[in-house]
PDB file of N, CA and C in Angstrom:
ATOM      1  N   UNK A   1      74.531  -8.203   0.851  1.00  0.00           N
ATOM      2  CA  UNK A   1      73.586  -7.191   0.451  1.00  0.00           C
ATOM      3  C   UNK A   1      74.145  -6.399  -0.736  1.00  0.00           C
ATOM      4  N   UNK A   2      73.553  -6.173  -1.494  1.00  0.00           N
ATOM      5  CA  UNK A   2      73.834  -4.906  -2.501  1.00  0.00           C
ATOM      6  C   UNK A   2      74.004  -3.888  -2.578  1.00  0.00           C
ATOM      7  N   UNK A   3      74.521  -3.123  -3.355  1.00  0.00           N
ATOM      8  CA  UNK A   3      74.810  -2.110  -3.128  1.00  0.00           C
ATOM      9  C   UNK A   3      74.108  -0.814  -4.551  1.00  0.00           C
ATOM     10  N   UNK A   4      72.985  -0.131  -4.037  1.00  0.00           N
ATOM     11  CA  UNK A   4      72.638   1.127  -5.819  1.00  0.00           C
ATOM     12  C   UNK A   4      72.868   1.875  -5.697  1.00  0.00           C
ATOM     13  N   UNK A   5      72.597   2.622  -6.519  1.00  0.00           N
ATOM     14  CA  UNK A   5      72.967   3.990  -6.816  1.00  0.00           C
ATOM     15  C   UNK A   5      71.215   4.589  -7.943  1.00  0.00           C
ATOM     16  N   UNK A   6      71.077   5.334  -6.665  1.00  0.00           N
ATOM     17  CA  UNK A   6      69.701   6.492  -7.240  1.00  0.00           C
ATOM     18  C   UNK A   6      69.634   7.333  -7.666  1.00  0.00           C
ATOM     19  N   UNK A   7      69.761   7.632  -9.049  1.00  0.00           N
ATOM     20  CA  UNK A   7      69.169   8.911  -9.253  1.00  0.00           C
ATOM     21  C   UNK A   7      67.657  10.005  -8.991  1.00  0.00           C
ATOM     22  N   UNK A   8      67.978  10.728  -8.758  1.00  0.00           N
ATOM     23  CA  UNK A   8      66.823  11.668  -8.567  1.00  0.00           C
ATOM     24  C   UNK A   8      66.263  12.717  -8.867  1.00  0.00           C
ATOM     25  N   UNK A   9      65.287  13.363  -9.482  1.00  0.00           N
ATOM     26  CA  UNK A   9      64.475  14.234  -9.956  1.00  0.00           C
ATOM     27  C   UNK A   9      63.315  14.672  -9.125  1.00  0.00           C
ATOM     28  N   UNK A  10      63.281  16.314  -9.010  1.00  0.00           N
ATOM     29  CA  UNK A  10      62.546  16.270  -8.284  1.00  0.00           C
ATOM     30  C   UNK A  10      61.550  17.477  -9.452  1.00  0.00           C
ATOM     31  N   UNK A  11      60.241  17.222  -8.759  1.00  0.00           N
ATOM     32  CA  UNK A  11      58.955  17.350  -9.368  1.00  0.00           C
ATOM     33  C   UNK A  11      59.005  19.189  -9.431  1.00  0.00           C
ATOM     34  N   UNK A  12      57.839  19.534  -9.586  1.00  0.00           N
ATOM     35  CA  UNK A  12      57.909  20.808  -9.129  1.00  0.00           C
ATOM     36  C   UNK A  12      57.849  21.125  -7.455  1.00  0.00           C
ATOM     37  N   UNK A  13      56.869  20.259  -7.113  1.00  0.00           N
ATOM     38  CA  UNK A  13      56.324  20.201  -5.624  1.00  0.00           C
ATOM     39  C   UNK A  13      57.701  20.067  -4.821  1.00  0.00           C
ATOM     40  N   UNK A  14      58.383  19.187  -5.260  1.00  0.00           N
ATOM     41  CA  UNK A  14      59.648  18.975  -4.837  1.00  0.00           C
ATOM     42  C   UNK A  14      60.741  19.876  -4.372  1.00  0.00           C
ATOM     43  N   UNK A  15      60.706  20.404  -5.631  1.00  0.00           N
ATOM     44  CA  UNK A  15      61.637  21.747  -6.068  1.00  0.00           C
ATOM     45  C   UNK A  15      61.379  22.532  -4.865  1.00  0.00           C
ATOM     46  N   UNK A  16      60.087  22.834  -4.954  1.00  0.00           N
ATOM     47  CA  UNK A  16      59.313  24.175  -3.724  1.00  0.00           C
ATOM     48  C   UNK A  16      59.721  23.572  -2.096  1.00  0.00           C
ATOM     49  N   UNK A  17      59.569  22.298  -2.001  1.00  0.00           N
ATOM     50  CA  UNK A  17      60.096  21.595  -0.838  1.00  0.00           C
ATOM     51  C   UNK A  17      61.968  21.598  -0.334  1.00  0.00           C
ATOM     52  N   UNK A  18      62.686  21.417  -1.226  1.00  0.00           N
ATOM     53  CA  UNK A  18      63.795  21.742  -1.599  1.00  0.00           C
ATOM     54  C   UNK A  18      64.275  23.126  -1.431  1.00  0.00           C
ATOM     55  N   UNK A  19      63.889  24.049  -1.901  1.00  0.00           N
ATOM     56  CA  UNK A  19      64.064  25.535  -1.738  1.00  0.00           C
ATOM     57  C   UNK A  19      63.744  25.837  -0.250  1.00  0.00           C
ATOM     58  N   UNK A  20      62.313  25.561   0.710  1.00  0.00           N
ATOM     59  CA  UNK A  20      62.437  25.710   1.914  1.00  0.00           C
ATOM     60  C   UNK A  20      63.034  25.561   2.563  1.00  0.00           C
ATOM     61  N   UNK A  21      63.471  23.910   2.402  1.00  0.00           N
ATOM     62  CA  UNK A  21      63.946  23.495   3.346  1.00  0.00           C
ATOM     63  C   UNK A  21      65.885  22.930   3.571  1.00  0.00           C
ATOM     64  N   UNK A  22      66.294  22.992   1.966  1.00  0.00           N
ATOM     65  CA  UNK A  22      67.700  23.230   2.129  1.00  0.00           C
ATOM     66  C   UNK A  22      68.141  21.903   1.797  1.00  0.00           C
ATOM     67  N   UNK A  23      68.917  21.643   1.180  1.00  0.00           N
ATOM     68  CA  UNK A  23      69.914  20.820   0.941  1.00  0.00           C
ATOM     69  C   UNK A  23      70.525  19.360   1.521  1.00  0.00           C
ATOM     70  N   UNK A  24      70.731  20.202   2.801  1.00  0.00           N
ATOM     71  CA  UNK A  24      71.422  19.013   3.895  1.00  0.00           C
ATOM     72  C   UNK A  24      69.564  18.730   4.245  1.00  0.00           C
ATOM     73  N   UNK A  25      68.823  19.129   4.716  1.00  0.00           N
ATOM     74  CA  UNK A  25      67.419  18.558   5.048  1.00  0.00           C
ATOM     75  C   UNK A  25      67.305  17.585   4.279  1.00  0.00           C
ATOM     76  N   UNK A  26      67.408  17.167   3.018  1.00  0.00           N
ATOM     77  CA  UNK A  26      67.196  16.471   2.000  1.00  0.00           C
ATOM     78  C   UNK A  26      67.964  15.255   2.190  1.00  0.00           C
ATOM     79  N   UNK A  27      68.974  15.348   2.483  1.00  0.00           N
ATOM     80  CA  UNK A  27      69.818  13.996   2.786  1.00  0.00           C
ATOM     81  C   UNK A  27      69.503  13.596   4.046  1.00  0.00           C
ATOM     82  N   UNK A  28      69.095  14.232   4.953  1.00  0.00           N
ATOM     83  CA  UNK A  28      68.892  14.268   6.356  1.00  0.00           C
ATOM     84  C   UNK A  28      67.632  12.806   6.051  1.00  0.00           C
ATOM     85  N   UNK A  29      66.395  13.450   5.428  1.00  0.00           N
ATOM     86  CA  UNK A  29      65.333  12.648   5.308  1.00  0.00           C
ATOM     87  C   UNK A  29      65.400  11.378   4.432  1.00  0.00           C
ATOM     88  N   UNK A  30      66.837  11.302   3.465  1.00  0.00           N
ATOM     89  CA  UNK A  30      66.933  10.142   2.377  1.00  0.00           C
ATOM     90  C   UNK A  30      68.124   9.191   3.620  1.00  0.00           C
ATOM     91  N   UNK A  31      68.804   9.705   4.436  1.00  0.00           N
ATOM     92  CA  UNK A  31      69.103   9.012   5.058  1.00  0.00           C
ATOM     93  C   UNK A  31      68.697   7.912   6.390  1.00  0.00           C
ATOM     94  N   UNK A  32      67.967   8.978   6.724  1.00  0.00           N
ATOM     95  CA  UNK A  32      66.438   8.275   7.995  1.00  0.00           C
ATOM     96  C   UNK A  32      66.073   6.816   7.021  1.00  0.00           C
ATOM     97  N   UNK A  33      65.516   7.390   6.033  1.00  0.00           N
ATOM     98  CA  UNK A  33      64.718   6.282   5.462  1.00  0.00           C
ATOM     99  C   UNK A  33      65.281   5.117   4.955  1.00  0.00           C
ATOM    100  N   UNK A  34      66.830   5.450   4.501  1.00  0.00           N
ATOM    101  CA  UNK A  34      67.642   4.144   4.068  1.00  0.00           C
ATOM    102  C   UNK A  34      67.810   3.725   5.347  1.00  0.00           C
ATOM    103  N   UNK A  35      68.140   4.215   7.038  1.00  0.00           N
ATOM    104  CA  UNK A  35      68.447   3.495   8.145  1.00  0.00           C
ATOM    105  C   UNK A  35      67.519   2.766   8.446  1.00  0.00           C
ATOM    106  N   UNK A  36      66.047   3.146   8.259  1.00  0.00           N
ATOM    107  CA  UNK A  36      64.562   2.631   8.724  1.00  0.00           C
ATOM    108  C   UNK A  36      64.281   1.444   7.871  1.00  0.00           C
ATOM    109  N   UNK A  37      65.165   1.169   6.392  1.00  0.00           N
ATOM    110  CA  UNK A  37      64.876  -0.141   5.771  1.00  0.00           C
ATOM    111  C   UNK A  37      66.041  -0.790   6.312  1.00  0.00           C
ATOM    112  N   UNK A  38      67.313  -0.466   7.335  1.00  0.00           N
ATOM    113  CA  UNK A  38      68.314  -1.461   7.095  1.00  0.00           C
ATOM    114  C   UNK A  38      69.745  -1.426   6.710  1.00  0.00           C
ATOM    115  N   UNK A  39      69.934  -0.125   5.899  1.00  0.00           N
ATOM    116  CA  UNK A  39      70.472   0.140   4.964  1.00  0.00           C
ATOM    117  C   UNK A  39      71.688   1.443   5.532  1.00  0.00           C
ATOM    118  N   UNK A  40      72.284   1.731   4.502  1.00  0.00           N
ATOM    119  CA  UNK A  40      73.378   2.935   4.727  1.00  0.00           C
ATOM    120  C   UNK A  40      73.853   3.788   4.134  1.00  0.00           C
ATOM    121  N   UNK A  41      73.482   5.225   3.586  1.00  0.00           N
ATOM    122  CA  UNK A  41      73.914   5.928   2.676  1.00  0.00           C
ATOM    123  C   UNK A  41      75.010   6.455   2.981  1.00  0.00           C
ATOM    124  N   UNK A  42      75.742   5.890   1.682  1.00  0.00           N
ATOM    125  CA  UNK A  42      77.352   6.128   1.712  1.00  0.00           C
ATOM    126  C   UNK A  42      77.452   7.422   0.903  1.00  0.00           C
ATOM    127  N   UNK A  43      76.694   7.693  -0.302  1.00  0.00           N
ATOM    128  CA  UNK A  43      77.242   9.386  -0.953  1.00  0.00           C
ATOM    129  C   UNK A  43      75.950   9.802  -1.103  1.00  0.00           C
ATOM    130  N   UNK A  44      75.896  11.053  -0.983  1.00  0.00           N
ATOM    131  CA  UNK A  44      74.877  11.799  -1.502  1.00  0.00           C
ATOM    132  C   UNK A  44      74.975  12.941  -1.858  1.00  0.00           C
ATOM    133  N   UNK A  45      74.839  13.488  -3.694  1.00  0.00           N
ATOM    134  CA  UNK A  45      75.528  14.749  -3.907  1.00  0.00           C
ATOM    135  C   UNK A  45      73.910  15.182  -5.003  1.00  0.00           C
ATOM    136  N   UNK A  46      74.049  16.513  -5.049  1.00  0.00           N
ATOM    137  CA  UNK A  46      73.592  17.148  -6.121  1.00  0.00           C
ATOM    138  C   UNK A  46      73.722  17.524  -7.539  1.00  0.00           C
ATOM    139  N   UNK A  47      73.132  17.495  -8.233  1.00  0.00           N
ATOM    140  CA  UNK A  47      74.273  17.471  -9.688  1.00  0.00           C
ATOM    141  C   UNK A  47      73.428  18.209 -10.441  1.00  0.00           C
ATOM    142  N   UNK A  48      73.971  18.844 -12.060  1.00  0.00           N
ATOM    143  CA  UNK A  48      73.161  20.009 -12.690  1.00  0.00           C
ATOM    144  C   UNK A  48      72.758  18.470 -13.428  1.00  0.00           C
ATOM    145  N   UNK A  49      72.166  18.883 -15.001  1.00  0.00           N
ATOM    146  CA  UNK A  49      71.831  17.825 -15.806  1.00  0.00           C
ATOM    147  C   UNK A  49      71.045  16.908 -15.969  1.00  0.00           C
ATOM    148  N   UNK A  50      70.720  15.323 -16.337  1.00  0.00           N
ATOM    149  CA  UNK A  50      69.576  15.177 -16.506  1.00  0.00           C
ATOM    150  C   UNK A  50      68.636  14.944 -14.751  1.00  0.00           C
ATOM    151  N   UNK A  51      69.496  14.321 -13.964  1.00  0.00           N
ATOM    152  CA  UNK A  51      69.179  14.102 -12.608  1.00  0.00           C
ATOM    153  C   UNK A  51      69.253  15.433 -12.038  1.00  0.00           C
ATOM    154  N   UNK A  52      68.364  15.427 -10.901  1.00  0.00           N
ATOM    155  CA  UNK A  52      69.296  16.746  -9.641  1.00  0.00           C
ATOM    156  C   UNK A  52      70.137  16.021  -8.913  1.00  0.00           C
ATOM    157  N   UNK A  53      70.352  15.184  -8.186  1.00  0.00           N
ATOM    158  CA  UNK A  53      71.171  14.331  -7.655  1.00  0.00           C
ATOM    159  C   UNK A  53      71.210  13.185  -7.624  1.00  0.00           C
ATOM    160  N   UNK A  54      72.344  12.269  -6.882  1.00  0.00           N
ATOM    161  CA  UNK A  54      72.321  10.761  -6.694  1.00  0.00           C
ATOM    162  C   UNK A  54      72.751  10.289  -5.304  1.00  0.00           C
ATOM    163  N   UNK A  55      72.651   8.944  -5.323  1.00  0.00           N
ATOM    164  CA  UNK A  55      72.506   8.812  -3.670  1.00  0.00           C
ATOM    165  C   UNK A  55      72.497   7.117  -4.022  1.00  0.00           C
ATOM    166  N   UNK A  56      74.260   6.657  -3.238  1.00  0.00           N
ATOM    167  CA  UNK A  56      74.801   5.696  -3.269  1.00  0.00           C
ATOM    168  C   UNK A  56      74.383   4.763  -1.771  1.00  0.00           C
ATOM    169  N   UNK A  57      73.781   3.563  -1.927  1.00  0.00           N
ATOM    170  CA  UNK A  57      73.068   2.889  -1.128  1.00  0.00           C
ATOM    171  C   UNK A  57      73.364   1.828  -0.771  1.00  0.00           C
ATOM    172  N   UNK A  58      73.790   1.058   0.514  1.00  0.00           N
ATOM    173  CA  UNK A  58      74.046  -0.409   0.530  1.00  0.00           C
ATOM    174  C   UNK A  58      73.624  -0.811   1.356  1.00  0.00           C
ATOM    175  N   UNK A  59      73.739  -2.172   1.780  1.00  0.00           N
ATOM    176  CA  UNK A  59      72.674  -2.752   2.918  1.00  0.00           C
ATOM    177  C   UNK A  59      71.871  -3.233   2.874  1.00  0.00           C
ATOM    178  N   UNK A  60      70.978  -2.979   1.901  1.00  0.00           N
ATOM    179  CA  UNK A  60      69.543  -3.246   1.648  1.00  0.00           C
ATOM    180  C   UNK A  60      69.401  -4.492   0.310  1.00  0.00           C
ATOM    181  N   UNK A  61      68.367  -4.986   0.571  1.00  0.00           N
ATOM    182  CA  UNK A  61      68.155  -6.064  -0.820  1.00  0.00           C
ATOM    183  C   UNK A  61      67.201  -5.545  -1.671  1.00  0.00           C
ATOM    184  N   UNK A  62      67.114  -6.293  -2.656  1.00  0.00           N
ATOM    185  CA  UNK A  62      65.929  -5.705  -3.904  1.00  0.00           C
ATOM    186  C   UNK A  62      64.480  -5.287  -3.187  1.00  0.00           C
ATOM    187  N   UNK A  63      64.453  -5.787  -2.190  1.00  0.00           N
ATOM    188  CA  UNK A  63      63.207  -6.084  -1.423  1.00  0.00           C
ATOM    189  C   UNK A  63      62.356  -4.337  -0.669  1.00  0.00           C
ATOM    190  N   UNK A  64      63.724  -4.228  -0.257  1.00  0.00           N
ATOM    191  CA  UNK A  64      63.885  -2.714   0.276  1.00  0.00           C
ATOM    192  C   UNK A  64      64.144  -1.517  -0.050  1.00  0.00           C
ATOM    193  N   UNK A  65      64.990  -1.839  -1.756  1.00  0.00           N
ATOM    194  CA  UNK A  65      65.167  -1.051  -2.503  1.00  0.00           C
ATOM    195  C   UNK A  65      63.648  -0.860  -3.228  1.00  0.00           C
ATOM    196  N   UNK A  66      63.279  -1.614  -3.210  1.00  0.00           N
ATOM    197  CA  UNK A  66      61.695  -1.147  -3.888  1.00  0.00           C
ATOM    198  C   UNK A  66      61.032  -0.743  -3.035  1.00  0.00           C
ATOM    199  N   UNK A  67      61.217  -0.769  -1.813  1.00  0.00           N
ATOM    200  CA  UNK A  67      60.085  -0.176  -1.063  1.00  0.00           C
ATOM    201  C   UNK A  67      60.582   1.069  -1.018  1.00  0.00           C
ATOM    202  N   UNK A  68      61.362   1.809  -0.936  1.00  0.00           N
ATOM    203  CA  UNK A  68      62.409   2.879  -0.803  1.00  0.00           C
ATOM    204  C   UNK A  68      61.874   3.777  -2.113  1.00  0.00           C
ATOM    205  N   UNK A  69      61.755   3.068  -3.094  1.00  0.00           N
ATOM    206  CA  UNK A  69      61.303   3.942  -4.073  1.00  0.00           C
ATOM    207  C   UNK A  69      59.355   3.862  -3.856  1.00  0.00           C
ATOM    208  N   UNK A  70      59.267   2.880  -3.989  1.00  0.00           N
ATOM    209  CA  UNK A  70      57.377   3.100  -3.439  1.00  0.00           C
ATOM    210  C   UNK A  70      57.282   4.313  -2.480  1.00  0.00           C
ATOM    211  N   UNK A  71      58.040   4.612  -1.513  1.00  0.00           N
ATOM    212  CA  UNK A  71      57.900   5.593  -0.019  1.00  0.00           C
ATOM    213  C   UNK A  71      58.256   7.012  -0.940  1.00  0.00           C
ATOM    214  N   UNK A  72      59.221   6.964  -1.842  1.00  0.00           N
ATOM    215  CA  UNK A  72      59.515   8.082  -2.206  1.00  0.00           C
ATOM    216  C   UNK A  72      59.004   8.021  -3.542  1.00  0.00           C
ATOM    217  N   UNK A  73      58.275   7.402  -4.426  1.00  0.00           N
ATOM    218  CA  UNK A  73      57.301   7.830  -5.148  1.00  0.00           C
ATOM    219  C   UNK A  73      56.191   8.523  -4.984  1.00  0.00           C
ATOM    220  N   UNK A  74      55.711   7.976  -4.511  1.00  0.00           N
ATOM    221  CA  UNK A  74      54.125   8.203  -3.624  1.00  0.00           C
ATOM    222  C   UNK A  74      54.155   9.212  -3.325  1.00  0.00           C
ATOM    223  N   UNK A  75      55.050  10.134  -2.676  1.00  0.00           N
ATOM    224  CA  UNK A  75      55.396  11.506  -2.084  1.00  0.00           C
ATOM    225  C   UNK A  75      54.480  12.457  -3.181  1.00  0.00           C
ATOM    226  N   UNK A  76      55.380  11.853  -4.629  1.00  0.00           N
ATOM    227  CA  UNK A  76      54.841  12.696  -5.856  1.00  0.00           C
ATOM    228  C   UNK A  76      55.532  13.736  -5.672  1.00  0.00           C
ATOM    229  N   UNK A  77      56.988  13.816  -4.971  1.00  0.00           N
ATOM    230  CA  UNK A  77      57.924  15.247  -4.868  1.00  0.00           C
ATOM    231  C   UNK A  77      59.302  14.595  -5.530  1.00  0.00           C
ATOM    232  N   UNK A  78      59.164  13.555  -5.649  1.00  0.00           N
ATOM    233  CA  UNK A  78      60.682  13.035  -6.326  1.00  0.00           C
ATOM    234  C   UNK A  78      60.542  11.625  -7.568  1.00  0.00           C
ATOM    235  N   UNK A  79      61.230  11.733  -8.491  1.00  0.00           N
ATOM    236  CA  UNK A  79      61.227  10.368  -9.034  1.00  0.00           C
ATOM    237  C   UNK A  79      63.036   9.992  -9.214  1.00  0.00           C
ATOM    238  N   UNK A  80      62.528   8.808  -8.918  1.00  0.00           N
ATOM    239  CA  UNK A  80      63.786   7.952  -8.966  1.00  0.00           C
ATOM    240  C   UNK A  80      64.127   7.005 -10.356  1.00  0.00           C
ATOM    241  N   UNK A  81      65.283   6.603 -10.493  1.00  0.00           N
ATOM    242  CA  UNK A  81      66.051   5.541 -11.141  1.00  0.00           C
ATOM    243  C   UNK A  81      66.919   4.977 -10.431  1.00  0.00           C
ATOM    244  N   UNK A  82      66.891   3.626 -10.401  1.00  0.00           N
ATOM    245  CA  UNK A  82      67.328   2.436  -9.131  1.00  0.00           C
ATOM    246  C   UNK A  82      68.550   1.593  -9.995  1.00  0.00           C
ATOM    247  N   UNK A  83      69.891   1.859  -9.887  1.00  0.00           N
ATOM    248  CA  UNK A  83      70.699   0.809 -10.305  1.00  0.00           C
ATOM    249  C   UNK A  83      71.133   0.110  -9.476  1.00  0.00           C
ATOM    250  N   UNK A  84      71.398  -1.505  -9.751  1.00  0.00           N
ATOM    251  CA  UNK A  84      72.256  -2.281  -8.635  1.00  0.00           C
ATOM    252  C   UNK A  84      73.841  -2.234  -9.551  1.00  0.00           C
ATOM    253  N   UNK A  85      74.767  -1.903  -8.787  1.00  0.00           N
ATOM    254  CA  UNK A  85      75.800  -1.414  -8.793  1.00  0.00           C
ATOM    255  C   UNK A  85      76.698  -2.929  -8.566  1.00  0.00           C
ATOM    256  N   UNK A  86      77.364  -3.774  -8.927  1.00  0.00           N
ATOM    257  CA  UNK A  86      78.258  -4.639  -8.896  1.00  0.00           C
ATOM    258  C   UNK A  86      80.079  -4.265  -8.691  1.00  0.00           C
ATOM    259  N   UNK A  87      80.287  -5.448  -7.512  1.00  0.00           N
ATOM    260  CA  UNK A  87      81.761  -5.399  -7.618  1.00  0.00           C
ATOM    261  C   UNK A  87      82.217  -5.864  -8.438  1.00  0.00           C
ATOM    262  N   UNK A  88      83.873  -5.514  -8.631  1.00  0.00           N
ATOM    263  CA  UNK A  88      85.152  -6.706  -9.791  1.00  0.00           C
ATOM    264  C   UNK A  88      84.671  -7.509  -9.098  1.00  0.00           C
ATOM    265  N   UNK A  89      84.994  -8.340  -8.022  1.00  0.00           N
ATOM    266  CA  UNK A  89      84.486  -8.958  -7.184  1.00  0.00           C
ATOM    267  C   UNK A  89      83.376  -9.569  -7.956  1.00  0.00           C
ATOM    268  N   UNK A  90      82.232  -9.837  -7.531  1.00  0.00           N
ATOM    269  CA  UNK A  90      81.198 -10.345  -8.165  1.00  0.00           C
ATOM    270  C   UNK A  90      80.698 -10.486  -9.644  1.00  0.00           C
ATOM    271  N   UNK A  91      81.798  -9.143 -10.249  1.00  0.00           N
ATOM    272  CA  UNK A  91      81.972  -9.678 -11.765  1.00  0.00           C
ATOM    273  C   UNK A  91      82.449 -10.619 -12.266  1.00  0.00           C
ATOM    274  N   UNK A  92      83.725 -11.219 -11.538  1.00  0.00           N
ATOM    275  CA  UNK A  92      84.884 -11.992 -11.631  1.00  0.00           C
ATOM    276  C   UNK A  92      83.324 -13.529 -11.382  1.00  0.00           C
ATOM    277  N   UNK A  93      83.251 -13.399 -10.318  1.00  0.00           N
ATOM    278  CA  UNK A  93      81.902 -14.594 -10.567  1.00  0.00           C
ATOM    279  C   UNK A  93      81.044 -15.019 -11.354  1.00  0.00           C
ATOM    280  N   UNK A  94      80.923 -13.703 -11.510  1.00  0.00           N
ATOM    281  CA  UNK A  94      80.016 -14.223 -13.265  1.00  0.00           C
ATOM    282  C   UNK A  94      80.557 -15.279 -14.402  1.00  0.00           C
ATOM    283  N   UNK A  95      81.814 -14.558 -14.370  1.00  0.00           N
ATOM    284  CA  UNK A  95      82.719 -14.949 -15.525  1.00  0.00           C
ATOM    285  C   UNK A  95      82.810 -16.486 -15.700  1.00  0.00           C
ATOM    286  N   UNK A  96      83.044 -16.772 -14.065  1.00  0.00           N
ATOM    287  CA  UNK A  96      82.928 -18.235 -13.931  1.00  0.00           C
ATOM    288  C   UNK A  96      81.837 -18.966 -14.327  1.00  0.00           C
ATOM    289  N   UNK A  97      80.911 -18.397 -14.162  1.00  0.00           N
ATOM    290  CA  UNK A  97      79.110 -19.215 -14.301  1.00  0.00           C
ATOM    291  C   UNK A  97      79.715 -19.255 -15.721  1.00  0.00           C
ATOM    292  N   UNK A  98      79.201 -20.418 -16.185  1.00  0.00           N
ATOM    293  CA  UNK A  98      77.814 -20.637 -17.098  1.00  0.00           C
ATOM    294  C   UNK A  98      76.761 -21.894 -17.614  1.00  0.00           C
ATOM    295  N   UNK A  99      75.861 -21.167 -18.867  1.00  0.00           N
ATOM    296  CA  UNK A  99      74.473 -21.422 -19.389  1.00  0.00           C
ATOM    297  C   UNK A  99      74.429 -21.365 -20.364  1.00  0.00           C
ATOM    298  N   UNK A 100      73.186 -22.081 -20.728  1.00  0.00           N
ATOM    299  CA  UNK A 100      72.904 -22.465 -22.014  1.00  0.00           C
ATOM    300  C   UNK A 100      72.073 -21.096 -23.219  1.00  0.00           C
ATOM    301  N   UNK A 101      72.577 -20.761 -23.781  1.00  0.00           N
ATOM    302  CA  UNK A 101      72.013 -19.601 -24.834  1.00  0.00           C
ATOM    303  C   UNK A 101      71.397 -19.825 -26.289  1.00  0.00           C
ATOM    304  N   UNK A 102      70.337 -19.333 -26.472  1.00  0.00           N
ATOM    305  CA  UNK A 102      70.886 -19.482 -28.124  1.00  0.00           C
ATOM    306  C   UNK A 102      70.250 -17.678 -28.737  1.00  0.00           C
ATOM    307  N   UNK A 103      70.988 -17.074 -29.429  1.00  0.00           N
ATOM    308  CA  UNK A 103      70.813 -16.152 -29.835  1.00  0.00           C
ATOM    309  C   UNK A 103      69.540 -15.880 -30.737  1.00  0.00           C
ATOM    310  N   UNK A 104      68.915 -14.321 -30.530  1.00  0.00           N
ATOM    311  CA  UNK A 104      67.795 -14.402 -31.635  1.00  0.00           C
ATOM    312  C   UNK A 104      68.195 -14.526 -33.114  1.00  0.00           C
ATOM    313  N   UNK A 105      67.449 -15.465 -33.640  1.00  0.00           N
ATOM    314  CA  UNK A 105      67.735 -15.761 -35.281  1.00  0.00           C
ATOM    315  C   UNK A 105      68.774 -16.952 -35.110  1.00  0.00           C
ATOM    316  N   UNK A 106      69.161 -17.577 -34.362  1.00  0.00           N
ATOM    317  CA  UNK A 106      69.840 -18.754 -34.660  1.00  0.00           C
ATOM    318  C   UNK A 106      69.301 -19.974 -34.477  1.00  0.00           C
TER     319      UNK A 106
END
């Protein structure tokens, strides 16, 4: 299984949801929902800048990671950005592959 990393923004609606209800509530409910696809949130922090926070994810396949963001789109209180996160490990595999290329303009 894979492993992402989410960034998150939250809306205004969000914000107002956030302020009620606190911090740890927030991970409380991003964690339910990664257990309910499968999955396991390993970090979850807040941050100033372009995100409000991020939230490190594994367990889950592309399959679930999209539904994860569909469940928490839809809300219309948060938007996300979904990276899949790679090991050395599985980099080192790459290295090994290969394929046939040809560059644009050649």
């Amino acid at each position: 299984m894979a492993t992402f990393m989410v960034q998150f923004s939250y809306t205004e609606q969000g914000v107002k949801g956030l302020l009620k209800d606190g911090g740890s509530k927030r991970r409380e409910a991003t964690e339910q929902l990664v257990k309910s696809l499968g999955g396991k949130l390993v970090a979850y922090y807040f941050a100033f800048g372009d995100y409000d926070g991020f939230a490190i994810v594994e367990g889950v396949d592309n399959v679930e990671a999209a539904a994860a963001a569909l469940i928490v789109g839809a809300s219309g209180s948060v938007k996300t950005k979904t990276t899949v996160l790679l090991t050395a490990d599985e980099i080192d595999k790459a290295t090994k592959k290969s394929g046939k290329y040809r560059a644009p303009g050649q």
